[in-house]
C-alpha atoms as a PDB file:
ATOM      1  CA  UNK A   1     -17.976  -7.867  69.182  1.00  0.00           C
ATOM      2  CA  UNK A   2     -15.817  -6.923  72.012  1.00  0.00           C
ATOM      3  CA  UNK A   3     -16.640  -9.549  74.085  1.00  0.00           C
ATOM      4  CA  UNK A   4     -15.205 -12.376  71.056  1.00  0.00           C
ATOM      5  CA  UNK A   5     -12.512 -10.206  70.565  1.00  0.00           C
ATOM      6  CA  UNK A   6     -11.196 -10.363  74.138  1.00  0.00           C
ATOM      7  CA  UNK A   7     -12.399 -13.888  75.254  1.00  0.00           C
ATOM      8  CA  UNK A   8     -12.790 -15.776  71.843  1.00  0.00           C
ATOM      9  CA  UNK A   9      -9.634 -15.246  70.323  1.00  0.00           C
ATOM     10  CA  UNK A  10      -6.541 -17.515  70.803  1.00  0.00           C
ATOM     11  CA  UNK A  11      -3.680 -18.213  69.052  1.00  0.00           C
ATOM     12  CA  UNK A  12      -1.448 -20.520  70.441  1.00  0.00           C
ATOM     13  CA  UNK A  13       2.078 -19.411  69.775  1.00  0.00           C
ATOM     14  CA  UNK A  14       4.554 -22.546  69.349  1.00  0.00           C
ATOM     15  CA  UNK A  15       7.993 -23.049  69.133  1.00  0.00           C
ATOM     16  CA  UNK A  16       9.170 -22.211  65.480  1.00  0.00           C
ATOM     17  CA  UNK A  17      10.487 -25.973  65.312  1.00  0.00           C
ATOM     18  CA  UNK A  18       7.323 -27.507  66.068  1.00  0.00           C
ATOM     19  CA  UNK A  19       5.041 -25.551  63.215  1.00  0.00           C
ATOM     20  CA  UNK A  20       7.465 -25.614  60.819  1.00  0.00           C
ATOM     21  CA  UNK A  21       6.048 -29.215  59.927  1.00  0.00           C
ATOM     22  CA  UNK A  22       3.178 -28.286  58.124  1.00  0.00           C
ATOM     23  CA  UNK A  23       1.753 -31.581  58.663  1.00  0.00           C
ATOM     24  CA  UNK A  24       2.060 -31.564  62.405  1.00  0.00           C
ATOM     25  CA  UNK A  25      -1.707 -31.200  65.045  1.00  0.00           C
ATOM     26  CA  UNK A  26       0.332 -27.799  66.351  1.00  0.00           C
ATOM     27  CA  UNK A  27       0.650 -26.340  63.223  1.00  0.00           C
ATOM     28  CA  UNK A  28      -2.775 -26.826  61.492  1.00  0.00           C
ATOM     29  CA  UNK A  29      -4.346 -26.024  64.767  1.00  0.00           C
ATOM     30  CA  UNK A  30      -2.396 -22.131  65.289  1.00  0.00           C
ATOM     31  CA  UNK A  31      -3.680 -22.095  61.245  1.00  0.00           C
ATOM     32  CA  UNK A  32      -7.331 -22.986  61.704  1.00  0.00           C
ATOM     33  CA  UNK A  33      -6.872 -20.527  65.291  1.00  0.00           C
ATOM     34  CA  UNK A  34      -5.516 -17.772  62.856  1.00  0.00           C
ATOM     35  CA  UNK A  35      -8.203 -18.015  59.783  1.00  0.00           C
ATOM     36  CA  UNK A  36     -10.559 -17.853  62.455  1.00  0.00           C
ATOM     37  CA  UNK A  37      -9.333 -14.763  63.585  1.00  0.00           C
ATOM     38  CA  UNK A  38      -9.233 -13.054  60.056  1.00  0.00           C
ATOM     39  CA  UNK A  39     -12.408 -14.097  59.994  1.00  0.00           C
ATOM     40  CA  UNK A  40     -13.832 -12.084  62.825  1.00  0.00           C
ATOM     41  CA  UNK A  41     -11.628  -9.538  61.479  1.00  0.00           C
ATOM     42  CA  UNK A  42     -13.478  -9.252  58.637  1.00  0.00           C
ATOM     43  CA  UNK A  43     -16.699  -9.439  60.572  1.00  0.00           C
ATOM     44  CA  UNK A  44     -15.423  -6.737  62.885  1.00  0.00           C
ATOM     45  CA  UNK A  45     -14.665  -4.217  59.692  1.00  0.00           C
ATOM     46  CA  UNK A  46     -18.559  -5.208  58.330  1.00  0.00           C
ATOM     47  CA  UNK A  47     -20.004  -3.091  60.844  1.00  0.00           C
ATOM     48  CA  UNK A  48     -17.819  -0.061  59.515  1.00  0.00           C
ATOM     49  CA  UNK A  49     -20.104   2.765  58.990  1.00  0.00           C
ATOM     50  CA  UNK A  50     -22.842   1.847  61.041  1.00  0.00           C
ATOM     51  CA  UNK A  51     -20.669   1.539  64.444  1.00  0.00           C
ATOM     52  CA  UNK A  52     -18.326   4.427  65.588  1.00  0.00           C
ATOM     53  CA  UNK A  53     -15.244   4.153  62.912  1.00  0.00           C
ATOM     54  CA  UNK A  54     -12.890   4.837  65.958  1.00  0.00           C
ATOM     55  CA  UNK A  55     -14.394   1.492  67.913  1.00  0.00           C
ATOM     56  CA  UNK A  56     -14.378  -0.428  64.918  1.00  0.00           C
ATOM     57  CA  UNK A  57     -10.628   0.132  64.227  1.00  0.00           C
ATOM     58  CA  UNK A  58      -9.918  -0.143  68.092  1.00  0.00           C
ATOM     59  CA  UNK A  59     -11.503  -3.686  67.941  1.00  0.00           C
ATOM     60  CA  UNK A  60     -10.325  -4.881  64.320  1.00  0.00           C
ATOM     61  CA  UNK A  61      -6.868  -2.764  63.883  1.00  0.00           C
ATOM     62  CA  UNK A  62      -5.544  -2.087  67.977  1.00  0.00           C
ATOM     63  CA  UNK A  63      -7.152  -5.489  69.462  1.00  0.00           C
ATOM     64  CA  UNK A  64      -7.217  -8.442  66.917  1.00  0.00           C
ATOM     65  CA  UNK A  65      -4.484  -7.423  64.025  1.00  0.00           C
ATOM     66  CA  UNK A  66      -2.392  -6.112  66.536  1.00  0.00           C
ATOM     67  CA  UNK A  67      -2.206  -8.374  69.200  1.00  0.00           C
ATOM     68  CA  UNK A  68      -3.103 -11.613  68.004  1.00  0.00           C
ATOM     69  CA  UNK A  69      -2.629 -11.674  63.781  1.00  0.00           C
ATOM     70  CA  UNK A  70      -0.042  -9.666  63.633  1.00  0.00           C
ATOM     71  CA  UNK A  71       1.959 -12.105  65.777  1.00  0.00           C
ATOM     72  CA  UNK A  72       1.219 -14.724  63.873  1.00  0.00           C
ATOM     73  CA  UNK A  73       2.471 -13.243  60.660  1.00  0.00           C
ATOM     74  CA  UNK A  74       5.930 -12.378  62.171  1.00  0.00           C
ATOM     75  CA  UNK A  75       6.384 -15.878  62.811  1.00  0.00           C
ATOM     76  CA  UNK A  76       5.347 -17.175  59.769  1.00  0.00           C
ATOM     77  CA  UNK A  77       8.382 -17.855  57.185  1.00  0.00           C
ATOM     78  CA  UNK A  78       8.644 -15.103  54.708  1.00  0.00           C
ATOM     79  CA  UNK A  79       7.853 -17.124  51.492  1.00  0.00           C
ATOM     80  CA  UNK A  80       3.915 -17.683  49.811  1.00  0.00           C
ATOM     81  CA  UNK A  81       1.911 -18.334  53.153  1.00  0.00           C
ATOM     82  CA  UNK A  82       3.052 -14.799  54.851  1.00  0.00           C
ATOM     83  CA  UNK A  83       1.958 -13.397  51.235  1.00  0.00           C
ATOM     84  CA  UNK A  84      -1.372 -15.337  51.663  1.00  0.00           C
ATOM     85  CA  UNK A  85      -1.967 -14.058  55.010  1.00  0.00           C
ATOM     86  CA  UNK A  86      -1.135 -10.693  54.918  1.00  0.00           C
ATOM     87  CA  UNK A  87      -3.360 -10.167  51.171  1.00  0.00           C
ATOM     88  CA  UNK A  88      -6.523 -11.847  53.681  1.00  0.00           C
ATOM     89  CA  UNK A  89      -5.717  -9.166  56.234  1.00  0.00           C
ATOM     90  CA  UNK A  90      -5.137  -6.038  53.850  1.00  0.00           C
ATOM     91  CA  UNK A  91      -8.714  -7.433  51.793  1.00  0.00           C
ATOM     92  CA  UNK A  92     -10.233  -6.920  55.507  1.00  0.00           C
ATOM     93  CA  UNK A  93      -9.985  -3.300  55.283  1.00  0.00           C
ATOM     94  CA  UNK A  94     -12.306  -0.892  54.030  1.00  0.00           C
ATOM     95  CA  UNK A  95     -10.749   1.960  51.766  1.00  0.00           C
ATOM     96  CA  UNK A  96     -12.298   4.558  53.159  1.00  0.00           C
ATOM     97  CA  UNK A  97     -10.213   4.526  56.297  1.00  0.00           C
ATOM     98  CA  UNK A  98      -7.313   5.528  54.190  1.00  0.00           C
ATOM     99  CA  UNK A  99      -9.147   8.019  51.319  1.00  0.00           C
ATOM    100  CA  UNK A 100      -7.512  11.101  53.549  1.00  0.00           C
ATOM    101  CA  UNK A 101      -3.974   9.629  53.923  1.00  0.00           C
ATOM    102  CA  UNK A 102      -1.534  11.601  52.255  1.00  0.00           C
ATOM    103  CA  UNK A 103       1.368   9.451  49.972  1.00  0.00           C
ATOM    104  CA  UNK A 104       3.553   6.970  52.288  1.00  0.00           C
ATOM    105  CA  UNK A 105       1.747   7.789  55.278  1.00  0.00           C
ATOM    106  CA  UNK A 106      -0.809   4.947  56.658  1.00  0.00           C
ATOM    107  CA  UNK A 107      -3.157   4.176  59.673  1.00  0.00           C
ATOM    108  CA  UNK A 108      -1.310   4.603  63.347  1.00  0.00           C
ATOM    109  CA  UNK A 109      -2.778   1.281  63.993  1.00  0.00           C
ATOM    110  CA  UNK A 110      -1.042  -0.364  60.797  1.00  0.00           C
ATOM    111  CA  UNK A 111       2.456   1.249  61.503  1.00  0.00           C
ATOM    112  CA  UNK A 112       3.977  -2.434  62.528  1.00  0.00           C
ATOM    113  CA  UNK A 113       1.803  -4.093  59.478  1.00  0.00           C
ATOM    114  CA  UNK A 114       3.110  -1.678  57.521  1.00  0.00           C
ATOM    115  CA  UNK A 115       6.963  -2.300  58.348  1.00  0.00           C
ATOM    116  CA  UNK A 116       6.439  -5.959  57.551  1.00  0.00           C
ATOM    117  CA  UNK A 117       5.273  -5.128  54.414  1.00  0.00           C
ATOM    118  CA  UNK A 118       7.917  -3.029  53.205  1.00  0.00           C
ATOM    119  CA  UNK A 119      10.509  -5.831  54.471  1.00  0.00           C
END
């Protein structure tokens, strides 16, 4: 898992200009780049419970939402595809990582998730 984390994930990151054409080869390929990426982050989350919780949220929350999705999502217009994106990610996670969270509080991982959400 850690091994497609670090070496099979890219996300090209384009010039807001260029993927704001919905139609263009740039844009559909950052959004096939970034399903495939929630993808593996749900794949990542499966193994919840039967690998270490703390290297399961280092690989699905620290490494791939953090440094590649999460990226993606801030550049993303605010409007019914950030929506879309952001319900995929939140599905991802199990809700046992956050049965012990007291009200308003969330994951350290999810901090900067979390303050795009509330925006």
């Amino acid at each position: 898992m850690k091994k497609s984390v670090e070496e099979d994930v890219f996300i090209p990151l384009y010039p807001k200009s260029t993927v704001e054409d919905k139609s263009s080869l740039h844009s559909k390929f950052q959004e096939r780049r970034f399903w495939s990426a929630v993808k593996l982050l749900s794949n990542v989350v499966l193994w919840d419970g039967i690998v270490q919780e703390d290297k399961v949220r280092d690989l699905g929350l620290s490494k791939l939402l953090n440094r590649y999705l999460l990226l993606n999502i801030l550049n993303t217009p605010l409007g019914m595809g950030n929506i879309e994106k952001c319900n995929k990610v939140v599905a991802c996670l199990p809700e046992r990582w956050f049965q012990d969270l007291k009200g308003g509080s969330t994951l350290p991982e999810l901090l900067n998730f979390s303050q795009h959400l509330l925006q």
